[in-house]
PDB file of N, CA and C in Angstrom:
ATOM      1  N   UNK A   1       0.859  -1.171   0.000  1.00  0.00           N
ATOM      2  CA  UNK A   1       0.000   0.000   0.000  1.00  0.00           C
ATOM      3  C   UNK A   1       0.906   1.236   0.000  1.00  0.00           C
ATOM      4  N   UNK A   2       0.710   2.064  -0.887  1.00  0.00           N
ATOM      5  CA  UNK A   2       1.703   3.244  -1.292  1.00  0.00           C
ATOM      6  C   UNK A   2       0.570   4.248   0.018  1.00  0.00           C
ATOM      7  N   UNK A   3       1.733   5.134  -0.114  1.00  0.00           N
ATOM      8  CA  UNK A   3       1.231   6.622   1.305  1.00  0.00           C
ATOM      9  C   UNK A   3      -0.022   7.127   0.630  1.00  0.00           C
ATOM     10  N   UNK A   4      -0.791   7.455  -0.502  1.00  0.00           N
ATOM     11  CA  UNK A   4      -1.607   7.962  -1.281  1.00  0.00           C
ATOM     12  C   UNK A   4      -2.993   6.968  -0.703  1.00  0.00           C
ATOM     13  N   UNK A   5      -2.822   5.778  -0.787  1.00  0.00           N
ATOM     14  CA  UNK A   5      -3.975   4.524  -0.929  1.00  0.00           C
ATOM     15  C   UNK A   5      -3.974   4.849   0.851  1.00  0.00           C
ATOM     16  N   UNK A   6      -2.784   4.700   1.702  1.00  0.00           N
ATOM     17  CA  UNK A   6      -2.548   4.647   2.821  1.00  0.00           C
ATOM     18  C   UNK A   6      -3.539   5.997   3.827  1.00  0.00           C
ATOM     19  N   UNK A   7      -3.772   7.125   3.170  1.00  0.00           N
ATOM     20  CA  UNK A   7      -4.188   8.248   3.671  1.00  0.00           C
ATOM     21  C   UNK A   7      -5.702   8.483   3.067  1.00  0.00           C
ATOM     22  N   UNK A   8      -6.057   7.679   2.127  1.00  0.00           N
ATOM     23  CA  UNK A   8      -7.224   7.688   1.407  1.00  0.00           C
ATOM     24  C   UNK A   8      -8.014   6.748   2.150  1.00  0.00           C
ATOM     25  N   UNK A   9      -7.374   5.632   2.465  1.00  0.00           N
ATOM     26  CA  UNK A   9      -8.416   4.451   3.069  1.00  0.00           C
ATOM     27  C   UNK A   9      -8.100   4.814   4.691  1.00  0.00           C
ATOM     28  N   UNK A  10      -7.102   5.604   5.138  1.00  0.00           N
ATOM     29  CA  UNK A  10      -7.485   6.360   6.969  1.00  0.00           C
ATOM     30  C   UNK A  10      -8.804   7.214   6.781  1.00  0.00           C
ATOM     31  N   UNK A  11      -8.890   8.010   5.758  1.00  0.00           N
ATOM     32  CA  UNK A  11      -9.972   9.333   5.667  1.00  0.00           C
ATOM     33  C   UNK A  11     -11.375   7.921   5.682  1.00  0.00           C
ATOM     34  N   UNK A  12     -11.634   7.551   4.895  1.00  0.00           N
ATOM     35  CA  UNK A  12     -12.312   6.540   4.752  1.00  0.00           C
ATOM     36  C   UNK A  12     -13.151   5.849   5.969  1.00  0.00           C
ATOM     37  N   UNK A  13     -11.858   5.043   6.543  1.00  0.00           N
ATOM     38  CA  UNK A  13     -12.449   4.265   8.281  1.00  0.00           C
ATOM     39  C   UNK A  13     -12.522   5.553   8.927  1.00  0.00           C
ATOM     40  N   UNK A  14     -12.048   6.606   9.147  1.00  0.00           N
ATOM     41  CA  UNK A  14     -12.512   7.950  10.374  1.00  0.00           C
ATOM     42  C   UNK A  14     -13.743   7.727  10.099  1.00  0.00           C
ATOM     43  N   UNK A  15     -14.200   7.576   8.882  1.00  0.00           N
ATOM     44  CA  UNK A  15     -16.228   8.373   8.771  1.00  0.00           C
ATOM     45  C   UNK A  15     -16.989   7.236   9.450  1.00  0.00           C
ATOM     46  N   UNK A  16     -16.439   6.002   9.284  1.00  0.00           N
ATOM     47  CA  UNK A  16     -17.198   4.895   9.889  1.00  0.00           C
ATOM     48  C   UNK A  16     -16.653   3.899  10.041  1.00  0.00           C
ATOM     49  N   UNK A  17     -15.540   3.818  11.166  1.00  0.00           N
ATOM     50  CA  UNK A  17     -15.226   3.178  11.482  1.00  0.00           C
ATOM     51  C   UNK A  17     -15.909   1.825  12.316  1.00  0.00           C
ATOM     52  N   UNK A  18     -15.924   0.990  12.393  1.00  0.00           N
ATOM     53  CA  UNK A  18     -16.076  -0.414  13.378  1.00  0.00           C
ATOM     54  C   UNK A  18     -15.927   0.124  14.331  1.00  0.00           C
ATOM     55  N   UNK A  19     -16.247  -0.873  15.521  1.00  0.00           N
ATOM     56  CA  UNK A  19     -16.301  -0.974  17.031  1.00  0.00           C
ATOM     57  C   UNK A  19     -14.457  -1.217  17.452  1.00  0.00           C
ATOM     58  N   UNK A  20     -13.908  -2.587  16.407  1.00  0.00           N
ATOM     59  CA  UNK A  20     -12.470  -2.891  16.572  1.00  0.00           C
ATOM     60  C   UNK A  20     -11.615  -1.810  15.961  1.00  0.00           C
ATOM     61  N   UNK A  21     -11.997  -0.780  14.660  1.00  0.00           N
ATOM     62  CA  UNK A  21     -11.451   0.134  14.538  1.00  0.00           C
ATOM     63  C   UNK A  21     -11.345   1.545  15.342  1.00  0.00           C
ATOM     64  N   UNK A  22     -12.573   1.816  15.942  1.00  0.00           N
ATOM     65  CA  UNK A  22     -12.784   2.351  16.855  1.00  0.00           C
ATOM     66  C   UNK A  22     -11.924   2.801  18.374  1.00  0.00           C
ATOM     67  N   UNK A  23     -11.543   1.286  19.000  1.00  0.00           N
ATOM     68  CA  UNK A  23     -11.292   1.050  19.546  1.00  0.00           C
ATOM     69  C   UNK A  23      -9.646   1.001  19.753  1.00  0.00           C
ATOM     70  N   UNK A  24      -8.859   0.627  18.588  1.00  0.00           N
ATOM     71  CA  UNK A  24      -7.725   0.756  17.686  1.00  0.00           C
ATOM     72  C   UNK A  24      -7.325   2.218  17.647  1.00  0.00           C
ATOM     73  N   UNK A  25      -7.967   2.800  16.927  1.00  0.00           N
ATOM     74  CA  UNK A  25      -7.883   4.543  17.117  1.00  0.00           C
ATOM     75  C   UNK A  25      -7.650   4.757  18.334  1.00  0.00           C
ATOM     76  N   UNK A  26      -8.336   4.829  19.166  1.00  0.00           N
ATOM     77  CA  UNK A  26      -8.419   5.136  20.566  1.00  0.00           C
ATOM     78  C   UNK A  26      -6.961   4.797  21.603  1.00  0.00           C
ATOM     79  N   UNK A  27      -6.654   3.490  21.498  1.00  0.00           N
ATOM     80  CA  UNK A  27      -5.656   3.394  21.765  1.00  0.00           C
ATOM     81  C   UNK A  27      -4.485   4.129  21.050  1.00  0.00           C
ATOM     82  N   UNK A  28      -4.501   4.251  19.850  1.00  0.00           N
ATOM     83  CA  UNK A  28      -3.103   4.776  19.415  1.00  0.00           C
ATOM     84  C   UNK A  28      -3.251   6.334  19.412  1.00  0.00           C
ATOM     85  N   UNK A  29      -4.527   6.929  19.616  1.00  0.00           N
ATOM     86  CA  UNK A  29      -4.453   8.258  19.692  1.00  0.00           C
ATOM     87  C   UNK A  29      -3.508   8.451  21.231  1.00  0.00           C
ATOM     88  N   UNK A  30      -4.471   7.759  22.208  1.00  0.00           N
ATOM     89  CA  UNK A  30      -4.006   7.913  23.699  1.00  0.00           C
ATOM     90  C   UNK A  30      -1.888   7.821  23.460  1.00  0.00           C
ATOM     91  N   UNK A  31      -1.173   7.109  22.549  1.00  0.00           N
ATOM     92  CA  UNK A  31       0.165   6.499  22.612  1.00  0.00           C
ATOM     93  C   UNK A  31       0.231   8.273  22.245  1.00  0.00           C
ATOM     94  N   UNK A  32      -0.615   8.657  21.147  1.00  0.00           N
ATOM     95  CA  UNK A  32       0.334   9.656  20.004  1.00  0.00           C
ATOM     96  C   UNK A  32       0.175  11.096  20.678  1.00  0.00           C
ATOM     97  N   UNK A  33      -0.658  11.167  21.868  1.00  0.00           N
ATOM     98  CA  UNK A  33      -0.915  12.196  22.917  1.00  0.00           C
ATOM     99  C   UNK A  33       0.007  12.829  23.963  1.00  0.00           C
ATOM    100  N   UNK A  34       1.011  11.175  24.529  1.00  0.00           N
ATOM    101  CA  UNK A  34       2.138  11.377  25.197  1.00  0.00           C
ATOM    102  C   UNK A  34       3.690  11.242  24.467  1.00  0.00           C
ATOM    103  N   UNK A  35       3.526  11.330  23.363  1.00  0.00           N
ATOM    104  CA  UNK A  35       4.737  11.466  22.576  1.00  0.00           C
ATOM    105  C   UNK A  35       4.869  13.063  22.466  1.00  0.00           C
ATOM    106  N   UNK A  36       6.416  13.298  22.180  1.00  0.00           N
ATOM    107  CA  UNK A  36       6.918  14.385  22.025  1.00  0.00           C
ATOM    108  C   UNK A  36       7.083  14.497  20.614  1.00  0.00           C
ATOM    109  N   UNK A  37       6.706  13.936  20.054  1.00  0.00           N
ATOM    110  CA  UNK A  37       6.681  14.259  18.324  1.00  0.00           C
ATOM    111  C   UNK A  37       5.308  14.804  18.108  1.00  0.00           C
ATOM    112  N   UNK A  38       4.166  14.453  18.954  1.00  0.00           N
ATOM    113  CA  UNK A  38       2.859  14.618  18.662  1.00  0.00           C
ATOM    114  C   UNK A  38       3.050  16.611  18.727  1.00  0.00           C
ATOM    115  N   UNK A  39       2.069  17.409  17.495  1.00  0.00           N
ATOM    116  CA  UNK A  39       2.160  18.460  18.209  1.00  0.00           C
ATOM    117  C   UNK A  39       0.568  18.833  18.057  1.00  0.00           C
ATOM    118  N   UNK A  40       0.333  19.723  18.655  1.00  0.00           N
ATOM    119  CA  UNK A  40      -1.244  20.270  18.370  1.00  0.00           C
ATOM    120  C   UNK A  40      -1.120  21.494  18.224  1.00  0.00           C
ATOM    121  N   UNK A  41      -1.458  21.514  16.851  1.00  0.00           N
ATOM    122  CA  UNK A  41      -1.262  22.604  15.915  1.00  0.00           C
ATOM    123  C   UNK A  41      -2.354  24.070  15.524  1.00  0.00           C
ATOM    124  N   UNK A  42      -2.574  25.093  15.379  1.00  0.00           N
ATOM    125  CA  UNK A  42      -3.664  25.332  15.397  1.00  0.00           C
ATOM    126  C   UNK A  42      -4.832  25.180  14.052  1.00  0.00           C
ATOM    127  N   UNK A  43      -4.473  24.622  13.533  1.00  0.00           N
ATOM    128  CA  UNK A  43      -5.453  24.000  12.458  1.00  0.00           C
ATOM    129  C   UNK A  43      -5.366  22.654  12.168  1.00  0.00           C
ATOM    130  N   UNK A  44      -4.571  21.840  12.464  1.00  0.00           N
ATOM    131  CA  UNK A  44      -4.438  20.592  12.882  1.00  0.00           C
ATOM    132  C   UNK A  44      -3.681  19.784  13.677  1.00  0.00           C
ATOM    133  N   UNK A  45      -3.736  18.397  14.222  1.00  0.00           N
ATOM    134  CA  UNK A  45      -2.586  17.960  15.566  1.00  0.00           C
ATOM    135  C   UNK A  45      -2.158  16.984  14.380  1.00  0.00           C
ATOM    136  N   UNK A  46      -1.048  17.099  14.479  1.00  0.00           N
ATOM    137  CA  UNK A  46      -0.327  15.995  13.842  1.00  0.00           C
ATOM    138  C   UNK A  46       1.635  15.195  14.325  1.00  0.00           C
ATOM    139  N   UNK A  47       1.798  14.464  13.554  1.00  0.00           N
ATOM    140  CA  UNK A  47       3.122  13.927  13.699  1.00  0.00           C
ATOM    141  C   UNK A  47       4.428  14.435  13.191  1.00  0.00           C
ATOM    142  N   UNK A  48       4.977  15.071  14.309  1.00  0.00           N
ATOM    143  CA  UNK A  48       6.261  16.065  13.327  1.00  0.00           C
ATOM    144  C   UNK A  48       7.516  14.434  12.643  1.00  0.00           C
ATOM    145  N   UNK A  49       7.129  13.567  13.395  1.00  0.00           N
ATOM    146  CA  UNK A  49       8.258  12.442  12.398  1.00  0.00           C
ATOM    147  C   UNK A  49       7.364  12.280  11.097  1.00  0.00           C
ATOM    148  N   UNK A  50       6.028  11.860  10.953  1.00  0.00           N
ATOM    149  CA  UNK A  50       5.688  11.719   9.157  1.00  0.00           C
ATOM    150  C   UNK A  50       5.025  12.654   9.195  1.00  0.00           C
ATOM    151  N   UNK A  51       4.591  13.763   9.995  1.00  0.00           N
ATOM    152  CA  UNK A  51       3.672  14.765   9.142  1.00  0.00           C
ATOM    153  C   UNK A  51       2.081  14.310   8.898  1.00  0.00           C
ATOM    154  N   UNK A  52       1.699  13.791   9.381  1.00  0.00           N
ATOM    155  CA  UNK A  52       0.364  13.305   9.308  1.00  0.00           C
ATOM    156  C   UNK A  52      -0.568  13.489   9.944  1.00  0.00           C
ATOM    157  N   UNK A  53      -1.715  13.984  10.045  1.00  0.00           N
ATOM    158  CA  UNK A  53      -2.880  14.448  10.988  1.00  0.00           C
ATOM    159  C   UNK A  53      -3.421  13.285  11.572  1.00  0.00           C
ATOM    160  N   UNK A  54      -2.906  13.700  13.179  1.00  0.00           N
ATOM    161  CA  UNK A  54      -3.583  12.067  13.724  1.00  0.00           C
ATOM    162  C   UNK A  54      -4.719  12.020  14.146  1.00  0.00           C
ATOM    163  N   UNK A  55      -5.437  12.872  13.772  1.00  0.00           N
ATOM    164  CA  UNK A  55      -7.243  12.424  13.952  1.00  0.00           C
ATOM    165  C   UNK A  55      -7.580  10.982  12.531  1.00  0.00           C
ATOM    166  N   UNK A  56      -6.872  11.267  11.453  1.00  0.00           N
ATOM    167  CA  UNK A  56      -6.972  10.300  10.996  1.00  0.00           C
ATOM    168  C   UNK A  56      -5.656   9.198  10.210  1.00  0.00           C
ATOM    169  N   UNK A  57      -3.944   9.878  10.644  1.00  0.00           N
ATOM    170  CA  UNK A  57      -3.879   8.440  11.058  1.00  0.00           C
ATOM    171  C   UNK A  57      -3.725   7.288  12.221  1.00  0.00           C
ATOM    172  N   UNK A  58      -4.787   7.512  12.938  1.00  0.00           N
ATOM    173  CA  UNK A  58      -5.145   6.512  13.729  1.00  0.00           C
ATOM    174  C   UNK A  58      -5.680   5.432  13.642  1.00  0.00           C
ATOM    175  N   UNK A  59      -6.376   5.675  12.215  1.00  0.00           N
ATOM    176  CA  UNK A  59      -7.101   4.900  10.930  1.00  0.00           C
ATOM    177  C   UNK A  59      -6.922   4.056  10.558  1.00  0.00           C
ATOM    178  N   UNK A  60      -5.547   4.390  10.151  1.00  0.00           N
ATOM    179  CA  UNK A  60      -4.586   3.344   8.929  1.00  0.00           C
ATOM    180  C   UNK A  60      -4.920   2.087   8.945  1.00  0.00           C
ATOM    181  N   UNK A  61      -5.470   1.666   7.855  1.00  0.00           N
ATOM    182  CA  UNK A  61      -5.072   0.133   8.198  1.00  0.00           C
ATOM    183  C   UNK A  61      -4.260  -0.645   7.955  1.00  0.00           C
ATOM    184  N   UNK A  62      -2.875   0.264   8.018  1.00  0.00           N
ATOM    185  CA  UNK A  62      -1.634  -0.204   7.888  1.00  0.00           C
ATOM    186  C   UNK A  62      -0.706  -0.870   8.981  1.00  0.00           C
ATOM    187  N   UNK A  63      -1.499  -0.980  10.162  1.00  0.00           N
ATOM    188  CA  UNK A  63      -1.384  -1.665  11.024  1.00  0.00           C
ATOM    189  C   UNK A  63      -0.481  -0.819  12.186  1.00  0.00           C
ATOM    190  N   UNK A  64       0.175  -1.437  12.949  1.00  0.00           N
ATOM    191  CA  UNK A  64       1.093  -0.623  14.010  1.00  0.00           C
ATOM    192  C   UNK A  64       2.372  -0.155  13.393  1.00  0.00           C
ATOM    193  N   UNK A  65       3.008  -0.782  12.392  1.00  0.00           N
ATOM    194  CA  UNK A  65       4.250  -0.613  11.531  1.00  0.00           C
ATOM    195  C   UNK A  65       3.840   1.417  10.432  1.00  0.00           C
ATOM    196  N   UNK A  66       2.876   1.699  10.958  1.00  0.00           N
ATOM    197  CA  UNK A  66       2.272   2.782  10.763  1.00  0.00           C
ATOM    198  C   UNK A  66       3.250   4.098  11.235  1.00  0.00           C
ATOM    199  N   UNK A  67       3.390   3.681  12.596  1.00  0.00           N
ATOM    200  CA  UNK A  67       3.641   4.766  13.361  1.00  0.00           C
ATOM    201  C   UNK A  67       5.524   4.372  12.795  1.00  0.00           C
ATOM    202  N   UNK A  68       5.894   5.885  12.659  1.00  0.00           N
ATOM    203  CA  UNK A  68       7.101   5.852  12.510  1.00  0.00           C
ATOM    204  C   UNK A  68       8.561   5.756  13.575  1.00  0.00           C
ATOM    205  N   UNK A  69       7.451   5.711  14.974  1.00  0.00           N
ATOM    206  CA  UNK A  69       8.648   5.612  16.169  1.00  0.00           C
ATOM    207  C   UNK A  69       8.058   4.272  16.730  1.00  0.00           C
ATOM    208  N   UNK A  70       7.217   3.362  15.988  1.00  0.00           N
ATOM    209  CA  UNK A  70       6.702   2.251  16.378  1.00  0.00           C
ATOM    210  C   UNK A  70       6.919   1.806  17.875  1.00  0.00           C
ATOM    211  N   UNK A  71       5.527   2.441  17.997  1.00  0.00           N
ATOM    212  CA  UNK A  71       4.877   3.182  19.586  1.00  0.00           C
ATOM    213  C   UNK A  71       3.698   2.354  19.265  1.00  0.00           C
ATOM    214  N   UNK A  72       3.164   1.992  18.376  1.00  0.00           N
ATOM    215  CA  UNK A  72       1.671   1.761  18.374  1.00  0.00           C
ATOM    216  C   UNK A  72       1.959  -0.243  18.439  1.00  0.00           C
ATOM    217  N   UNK A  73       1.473  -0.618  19.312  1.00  0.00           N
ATOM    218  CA  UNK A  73       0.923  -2.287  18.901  1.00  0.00           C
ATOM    219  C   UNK A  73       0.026  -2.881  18.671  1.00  0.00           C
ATOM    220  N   UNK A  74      -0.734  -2.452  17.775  1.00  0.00           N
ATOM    221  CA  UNK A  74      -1.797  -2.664  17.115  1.00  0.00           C
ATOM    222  C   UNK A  74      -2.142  -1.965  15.901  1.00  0.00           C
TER     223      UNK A  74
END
């Protein structure tokens, strides 16, 4: 899955995600909250290592190999 397909199918599960995706998010938001890479920005919070808005990639269904300081296990 190229970064394009990767950020298209996060936007995707945000709108309606599952109960297990749901739940998935949740946890890796809580990881990407106490990181020092996380910043909250004033028009969006995102990841200063990939640059990515983590309201939705929390999404990914690229699994935990997602996160670029592979913090996430799941």
């Amino acid at each position: 899955m190229n970064k394009i397909e990767e950020i298209i199918e996060s936007y995707k599960i945000s709108f309606n995600p599952s109960e297990e995706q749901e739940r998935i998010a949740k946890n890796r938001l809580a990881i990407c909250l106490d990181c020092p890479s996380w910043v909250k920005g004033a028009i969006r919070d995102y990841c200063k290592e990939c640059g990515c808005t983590t309201s939705k990639k929390i999404y990914t269904p690229k699994g935990s190999d997602a996160c670029p300081l592979h913090k996430w296990t799941e």
